[in-house]
N, C-alpha and C. Protein backbone atom coordinates (compact mmCIF):
# COMPACT_ATOMS: atom_id res chain seq x y z
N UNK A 1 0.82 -1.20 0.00
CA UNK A 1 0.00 0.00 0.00
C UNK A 1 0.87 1.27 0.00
N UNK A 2 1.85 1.26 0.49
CA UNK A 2 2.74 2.38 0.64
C UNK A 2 3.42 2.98 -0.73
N UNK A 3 3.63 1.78 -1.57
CA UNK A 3 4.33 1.55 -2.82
C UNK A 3 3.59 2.73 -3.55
N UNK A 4 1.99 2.33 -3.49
CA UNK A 4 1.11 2.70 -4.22
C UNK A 4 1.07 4.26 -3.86
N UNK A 5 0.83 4.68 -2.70
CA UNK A 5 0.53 5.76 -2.33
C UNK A 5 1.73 6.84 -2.52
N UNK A 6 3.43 6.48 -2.73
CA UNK A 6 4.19 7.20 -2.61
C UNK A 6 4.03 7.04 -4.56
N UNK A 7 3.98 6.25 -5.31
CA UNK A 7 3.65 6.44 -6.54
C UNK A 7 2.75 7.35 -6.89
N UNK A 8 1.41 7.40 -6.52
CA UNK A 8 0.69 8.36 -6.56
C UNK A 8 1.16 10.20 -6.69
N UNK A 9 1.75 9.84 -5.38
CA UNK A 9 2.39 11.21 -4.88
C UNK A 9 3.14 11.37 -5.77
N UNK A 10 4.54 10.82 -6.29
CA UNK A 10 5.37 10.86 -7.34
C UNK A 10 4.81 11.65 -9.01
N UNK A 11 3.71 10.79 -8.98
CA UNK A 11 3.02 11.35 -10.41
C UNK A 11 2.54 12.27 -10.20
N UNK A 12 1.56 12.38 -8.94
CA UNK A 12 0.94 13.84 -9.48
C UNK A 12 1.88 14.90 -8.90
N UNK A 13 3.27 14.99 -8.45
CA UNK A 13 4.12 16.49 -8.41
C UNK A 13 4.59 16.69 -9.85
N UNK A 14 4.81 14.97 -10.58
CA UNK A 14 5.25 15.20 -11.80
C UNK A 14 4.26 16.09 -12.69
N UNK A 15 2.93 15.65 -13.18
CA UNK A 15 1.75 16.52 -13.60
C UNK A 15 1.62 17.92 -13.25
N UNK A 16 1.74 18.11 -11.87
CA UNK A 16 2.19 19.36 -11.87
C UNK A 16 3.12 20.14 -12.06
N UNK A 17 4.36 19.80 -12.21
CA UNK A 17 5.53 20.25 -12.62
C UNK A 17 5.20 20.70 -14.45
N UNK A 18 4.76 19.38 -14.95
CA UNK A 18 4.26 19.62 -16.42
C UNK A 18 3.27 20.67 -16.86
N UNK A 19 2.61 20.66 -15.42
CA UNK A 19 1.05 21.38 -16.13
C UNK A 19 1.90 22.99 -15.51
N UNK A 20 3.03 23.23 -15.20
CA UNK A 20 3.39 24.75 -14.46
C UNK A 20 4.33 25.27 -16.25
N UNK A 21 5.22 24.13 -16.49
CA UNK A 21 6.18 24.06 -17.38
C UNK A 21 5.14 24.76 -18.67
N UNK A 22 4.07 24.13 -19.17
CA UNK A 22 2.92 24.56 -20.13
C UNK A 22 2.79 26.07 -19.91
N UNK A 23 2.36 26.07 -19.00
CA UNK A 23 1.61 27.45 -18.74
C UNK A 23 2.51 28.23 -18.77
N UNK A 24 3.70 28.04 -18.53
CA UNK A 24 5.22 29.40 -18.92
C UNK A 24 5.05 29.50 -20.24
N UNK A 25 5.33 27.89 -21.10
CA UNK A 25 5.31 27.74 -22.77
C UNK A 25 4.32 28.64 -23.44
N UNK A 26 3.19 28.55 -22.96
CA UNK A 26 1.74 28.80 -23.46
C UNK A 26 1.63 30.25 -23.49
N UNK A 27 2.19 30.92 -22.32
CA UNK A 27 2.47 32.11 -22.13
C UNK A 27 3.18 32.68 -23.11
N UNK A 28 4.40 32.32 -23.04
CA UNK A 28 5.52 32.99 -24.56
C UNK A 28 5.61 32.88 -25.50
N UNK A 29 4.20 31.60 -25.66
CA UNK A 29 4.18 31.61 -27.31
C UNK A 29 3.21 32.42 -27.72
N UNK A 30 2.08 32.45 -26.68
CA UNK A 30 1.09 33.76 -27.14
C UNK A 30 1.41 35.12 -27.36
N UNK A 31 2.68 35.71 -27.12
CA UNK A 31 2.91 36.57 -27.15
C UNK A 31 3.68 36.78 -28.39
N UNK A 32 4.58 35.65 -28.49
CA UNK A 32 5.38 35.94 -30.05
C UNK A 32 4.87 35.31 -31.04
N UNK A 33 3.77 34.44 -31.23
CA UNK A 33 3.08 34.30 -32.09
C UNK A 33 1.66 34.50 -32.36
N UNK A 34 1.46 35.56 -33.41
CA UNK A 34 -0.04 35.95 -33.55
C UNK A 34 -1.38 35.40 -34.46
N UNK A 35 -0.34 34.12 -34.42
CA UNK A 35 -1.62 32.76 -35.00
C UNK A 35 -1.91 32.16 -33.97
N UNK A 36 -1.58 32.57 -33.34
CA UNK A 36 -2.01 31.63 -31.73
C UNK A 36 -3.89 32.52 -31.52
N UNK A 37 -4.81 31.16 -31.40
CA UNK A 37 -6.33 31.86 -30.97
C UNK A 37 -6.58 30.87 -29.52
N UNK A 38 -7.44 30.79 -29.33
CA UNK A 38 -7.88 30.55 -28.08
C UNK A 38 -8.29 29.28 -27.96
N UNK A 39 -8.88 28.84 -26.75
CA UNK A 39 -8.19 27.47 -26.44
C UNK A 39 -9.27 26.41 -26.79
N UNK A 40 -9.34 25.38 -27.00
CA UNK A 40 -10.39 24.45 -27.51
C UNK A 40 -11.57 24.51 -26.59
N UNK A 41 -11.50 24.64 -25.09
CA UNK A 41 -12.36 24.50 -24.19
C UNK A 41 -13.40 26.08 -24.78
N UNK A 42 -12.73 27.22 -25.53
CA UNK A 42 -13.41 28.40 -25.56
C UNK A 42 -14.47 27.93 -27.04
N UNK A 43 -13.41 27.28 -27.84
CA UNK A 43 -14.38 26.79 -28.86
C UNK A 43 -15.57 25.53 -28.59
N UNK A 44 -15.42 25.24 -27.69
CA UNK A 44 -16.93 24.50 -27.60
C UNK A 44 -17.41 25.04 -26.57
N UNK A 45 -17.24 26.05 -25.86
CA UNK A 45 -18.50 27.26 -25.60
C UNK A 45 -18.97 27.52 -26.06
N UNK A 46 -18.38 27.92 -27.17
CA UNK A 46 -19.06 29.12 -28.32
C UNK A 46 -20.04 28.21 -29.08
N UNK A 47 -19.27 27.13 -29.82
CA UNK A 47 -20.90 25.83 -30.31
C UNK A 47 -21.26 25.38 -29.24
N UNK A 48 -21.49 25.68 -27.71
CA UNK A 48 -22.43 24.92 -27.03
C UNK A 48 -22.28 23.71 -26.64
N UNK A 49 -21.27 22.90 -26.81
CA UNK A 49 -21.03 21.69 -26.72
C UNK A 49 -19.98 21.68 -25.20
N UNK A 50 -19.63 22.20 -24.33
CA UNK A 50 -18.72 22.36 -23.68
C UNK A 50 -19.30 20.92 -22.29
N UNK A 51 -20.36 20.90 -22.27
CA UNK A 51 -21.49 20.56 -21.28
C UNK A 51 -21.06 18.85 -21.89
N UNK A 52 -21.28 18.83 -22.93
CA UNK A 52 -21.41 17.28 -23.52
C UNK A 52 -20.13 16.76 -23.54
N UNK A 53 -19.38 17.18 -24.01
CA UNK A 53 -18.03 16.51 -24.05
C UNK A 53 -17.67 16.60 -22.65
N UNK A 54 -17.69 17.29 -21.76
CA UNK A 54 -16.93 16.78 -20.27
C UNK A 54 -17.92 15.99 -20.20
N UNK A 55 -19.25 15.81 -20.36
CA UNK A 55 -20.14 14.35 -19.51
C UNK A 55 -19.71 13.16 -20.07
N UNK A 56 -19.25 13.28 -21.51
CA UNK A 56 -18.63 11.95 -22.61
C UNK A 56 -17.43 11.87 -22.00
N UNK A 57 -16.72 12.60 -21.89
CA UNK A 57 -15.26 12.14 -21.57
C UNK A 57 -15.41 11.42 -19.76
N UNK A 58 -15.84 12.31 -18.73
CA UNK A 58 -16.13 11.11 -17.66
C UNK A 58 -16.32 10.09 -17.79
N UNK A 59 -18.04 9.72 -18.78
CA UNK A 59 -18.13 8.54 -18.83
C UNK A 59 -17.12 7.52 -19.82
N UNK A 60 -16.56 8.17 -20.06
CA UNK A 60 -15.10 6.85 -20.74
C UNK A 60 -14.25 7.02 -20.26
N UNK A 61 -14.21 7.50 -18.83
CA UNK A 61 -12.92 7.58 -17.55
C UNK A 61 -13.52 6.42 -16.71
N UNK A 62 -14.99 6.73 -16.67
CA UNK A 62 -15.66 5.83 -15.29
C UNK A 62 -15.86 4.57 -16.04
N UNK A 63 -15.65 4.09 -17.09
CA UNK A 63 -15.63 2.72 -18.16
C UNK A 63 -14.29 2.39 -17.81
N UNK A 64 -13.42 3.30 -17.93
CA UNK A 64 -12.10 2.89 -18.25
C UNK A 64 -11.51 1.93 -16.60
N UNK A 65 -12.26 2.77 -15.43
CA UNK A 65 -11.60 2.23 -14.37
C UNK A 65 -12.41 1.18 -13.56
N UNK A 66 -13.53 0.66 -14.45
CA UNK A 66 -13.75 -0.97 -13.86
C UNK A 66 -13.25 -1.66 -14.38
């Protein structure tokens, strides 16, 4: 159990380390590049779909882990 739990811990500082590393990237590329538009989550606001795809994607998370 310990194995598991210090694994856990291991991955998600890693994820966060990744998801901090992005957001610097994401940052400096928006600025020096002006083909850069906005983010997929803004485009399915805008068609309305934002609602459906997070309920689809859960349910093939909550499939995935029985």
């Amino acid at each position: 159990m310990k194995k598991r739990r210090s694994l856990f811990a291991e991955l998600k500082e890693g994820m966060d380390a990744l998801r901090a590393e992005r957001a610097v990237q994401s940052q400096s590329l928006g600025k020096d590049n002006p083909h850069i538009g906005s983010s997929f989550d803004d485009f399915l606001v805008e068609d309305g779909r934002l609602e459906e795809a997070t309920a689809t994607a859960l349910d093939r998370i909550r499939r995935l882990k029985r």
